[in-house]
Protein backbone atom coordinates (compact mmCIF):
# COMPACT_ATOMS: atom_id res chain seq x y z
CA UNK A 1 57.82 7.45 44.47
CA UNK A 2 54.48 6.64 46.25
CA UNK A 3 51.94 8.91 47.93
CA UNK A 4 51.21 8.10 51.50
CA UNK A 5 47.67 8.34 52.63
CA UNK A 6 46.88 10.75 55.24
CA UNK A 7 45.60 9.35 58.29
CA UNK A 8 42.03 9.30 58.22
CA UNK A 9 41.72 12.43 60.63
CA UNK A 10 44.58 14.97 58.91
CA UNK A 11 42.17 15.03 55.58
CA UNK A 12 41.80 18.29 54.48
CA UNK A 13 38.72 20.31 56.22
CA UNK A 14 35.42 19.35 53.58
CA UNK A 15 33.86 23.05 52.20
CA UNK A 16 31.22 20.74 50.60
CA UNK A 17 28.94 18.16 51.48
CA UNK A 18 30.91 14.75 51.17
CA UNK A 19 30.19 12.46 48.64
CA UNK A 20 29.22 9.08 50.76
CA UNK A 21 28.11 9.57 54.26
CA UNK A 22 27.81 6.05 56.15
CA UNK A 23 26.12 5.87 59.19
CA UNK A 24 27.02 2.34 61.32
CA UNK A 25 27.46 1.29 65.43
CA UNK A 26 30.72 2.05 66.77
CA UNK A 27 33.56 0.40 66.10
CA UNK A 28 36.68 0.15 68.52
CA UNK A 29 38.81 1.54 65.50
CA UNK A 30 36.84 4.70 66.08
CA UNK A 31 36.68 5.24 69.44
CA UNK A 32 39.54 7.63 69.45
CA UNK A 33 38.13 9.30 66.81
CA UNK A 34 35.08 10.00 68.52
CA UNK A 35 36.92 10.96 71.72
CA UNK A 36 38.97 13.76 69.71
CA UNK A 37 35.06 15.18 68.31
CA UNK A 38 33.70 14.85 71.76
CA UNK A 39 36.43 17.25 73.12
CA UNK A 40 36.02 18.99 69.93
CA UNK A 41 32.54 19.94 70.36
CA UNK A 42 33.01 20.81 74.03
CA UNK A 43 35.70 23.51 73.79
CA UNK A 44 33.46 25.24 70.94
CA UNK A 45 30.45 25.26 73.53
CA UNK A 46 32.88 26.30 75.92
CA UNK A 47 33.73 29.08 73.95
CA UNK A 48 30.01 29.90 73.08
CA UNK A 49 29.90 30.77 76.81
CA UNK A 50 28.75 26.97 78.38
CA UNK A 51 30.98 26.51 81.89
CA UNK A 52 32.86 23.79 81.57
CA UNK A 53 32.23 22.74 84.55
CA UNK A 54 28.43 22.09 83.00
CA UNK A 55 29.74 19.53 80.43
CA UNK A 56 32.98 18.24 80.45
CA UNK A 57 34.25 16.37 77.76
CA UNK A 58 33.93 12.23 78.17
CA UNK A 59 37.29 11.04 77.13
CA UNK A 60 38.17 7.38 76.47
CA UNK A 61 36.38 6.56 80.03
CA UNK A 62 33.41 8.05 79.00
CA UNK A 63 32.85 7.11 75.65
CA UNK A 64 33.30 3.33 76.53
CA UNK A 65 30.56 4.03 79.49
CA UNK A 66 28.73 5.58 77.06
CA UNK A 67 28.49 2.65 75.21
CA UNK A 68 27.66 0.26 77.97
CA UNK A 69 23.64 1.79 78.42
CA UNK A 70 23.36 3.66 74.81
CA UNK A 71 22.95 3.10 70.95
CA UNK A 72 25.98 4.95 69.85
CA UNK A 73 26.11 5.65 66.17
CA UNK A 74 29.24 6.84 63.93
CA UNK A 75 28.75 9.00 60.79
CA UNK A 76 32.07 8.04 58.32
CA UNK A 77 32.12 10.91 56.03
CA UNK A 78 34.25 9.98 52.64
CA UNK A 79 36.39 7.75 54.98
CA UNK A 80 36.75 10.35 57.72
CA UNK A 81 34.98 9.58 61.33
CA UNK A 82 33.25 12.81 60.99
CA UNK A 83 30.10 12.71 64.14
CA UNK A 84 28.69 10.80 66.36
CA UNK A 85 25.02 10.17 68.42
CA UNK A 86 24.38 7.95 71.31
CA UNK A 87 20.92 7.53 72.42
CA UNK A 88 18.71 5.49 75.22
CA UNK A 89 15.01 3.91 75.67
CA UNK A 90 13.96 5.87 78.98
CA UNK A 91 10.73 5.45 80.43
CA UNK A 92 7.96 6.01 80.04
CA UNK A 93 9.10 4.65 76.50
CA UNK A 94 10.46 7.50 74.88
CA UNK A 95 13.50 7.72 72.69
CA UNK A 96 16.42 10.28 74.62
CA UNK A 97 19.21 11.36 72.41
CA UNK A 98 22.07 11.86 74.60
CA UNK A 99 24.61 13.31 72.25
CA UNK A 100 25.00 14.12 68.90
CA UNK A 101 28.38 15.66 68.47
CA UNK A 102 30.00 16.32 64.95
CA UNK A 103 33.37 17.50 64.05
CA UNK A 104 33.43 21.61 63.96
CA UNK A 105 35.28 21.57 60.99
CA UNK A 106 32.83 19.28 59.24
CA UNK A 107 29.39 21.11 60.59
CA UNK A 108 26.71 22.87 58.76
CA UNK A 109 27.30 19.55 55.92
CA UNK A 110 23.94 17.99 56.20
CA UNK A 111 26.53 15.44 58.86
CA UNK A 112 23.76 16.10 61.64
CA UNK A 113 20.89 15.48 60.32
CA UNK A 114 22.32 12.13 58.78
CA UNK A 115 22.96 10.65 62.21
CA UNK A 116 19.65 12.35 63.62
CA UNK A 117 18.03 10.25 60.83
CA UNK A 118 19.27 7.21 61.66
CA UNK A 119 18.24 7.86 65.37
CA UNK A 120 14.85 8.07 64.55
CA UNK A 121 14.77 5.17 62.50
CA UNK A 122 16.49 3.34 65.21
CA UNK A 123 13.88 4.73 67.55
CA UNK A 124 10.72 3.64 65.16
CA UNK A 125 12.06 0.35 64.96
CA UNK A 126 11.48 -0.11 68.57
CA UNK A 127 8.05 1.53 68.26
CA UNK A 128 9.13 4.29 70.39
CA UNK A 129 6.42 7.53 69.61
CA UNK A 130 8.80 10.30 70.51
CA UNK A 131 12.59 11.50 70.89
CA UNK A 132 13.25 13.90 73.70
CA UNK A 133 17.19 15.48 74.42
CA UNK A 134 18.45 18.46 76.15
CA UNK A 135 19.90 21.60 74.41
CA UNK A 136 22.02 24.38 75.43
CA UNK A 137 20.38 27.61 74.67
CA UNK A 138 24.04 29.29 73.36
CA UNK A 139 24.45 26.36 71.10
CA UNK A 140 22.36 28.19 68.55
CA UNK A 141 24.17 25.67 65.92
CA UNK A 142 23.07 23.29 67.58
CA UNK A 143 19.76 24.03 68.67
CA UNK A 144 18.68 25.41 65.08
CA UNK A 145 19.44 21.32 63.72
CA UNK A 146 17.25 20.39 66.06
CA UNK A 147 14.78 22.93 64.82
CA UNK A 148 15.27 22.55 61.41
CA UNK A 149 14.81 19.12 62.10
CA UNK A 150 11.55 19.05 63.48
CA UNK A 151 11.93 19.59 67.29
CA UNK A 152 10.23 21.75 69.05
CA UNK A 153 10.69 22.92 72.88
CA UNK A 154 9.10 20.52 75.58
CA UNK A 155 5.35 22.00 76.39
CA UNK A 156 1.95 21.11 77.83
CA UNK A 157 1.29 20.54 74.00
CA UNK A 158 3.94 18.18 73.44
CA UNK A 159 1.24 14.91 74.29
CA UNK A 160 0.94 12.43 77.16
CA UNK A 161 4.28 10.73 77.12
CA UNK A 162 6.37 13.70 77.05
CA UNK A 163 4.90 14.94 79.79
CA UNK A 164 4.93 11.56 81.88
CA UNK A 165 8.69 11.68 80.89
CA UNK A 166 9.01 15.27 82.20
CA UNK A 167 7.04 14.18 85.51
CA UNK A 168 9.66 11.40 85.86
CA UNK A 169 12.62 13.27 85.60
CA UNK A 170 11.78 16.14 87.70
CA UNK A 171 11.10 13.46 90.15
CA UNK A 172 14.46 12.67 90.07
CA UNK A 173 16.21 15.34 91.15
CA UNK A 174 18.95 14.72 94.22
CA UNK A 175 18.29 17.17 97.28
CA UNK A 176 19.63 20.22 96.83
CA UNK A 177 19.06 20.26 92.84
CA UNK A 178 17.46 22.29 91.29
CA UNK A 179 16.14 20.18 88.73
CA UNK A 180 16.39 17.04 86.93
CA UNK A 181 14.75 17.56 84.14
CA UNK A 182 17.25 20.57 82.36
CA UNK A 183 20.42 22.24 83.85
CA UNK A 184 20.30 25.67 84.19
CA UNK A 185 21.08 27.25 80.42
CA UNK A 186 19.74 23.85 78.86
CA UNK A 187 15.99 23.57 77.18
CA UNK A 188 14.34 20.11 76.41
CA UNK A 189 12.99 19.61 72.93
CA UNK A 190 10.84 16.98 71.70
CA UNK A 191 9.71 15.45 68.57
CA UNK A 192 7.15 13.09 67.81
CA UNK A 193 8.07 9.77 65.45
CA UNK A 194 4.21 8.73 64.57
């Protein structure tokens, strides 16, 4: 008699911090994977009180747009597509992390802060000074990685090229929007890479 592997997603839910966490580009073989955490994440925003109209999950569409203008990054946790970042060089040279989306199941296992890490090393590499992204205030998961992590909300303190980022996008904005630079329920938080 042999034991069939479980696909790669229907391994049991990790209560520990996995034992090899790789951290590589996408691959096509993951894509769906990274669909199914996209819509994941957004239904447990969703129910955290975020409308859905606000931030609607990508699907395959999206994710392969995604790709197409961002560094998008997949964490493997112990052979399980486990999270996933995507971020962008925006002017005036700053480092924007778009997403960073792990599975609910697998949060709170140090997942986060590996693919936050190898954003900012990504970012150095390019000798970009700071990494800016939006957060919604109810994702207090969320928004206490980013925290923990080193960020800190957007501010007059936050140095010249976070503000000349900030003047840029709320430059932006389309008539009859509000603003640009954060939805309505969203904060912007910075950190600096020097």
């Amino acid at each position: 008699m042999t034991v069939r592997e479980l696909p790669r997603d229907a391994r049991p839910t990790m209560t520990k911090p996995p034992l090899r966490v790789r951290i590589a580009k996408l691959q096509d073989t993951q894509i769906d994977s990274v669909v199914s955490i996209d819509l994941a994440c957004k239904q447990l925003m969703q129910r955290a009180g975020v409308p859905a109209s606000e931030l609607p999950a990508r699907g395959l569409a999206g994710i392969a747009k995604l790709t197409k203008v961002h560094n998008v990054l997949v964490a493997d946790a112990d052979g399980t597509v486990a999270g996933y970042a995507a971020w962008r060089d925006e002017s005036p040279g700053v480092a924007y992390l778009e997403e960073l989306a792990v599975k609910p199941e697998l949060q709170r296992l140090g997942i986060g802060t590996r693919l936050l890490d190898a954003v900012r090393e990504e970012a150095r590499a390019v000798s970009l000074p700071i990494l800016v992204t939006r957060c919604w205030a109810k994702a207090a998961r969320g928004k206490a990685l980013l925290e923990k992590a080193g960020f800190a909300l957007l501010s007059g303190e936050s140095g010249q090229r976070a503000q000349r980022w900030r003047e840029e996008q709320e430059n932006a904005r389309t008539p009859g929007e509000e603003s640009a630079l954060a939805k309505e329920g969203q904060v912007v938080m910075v950190q600096s890479l020097l």
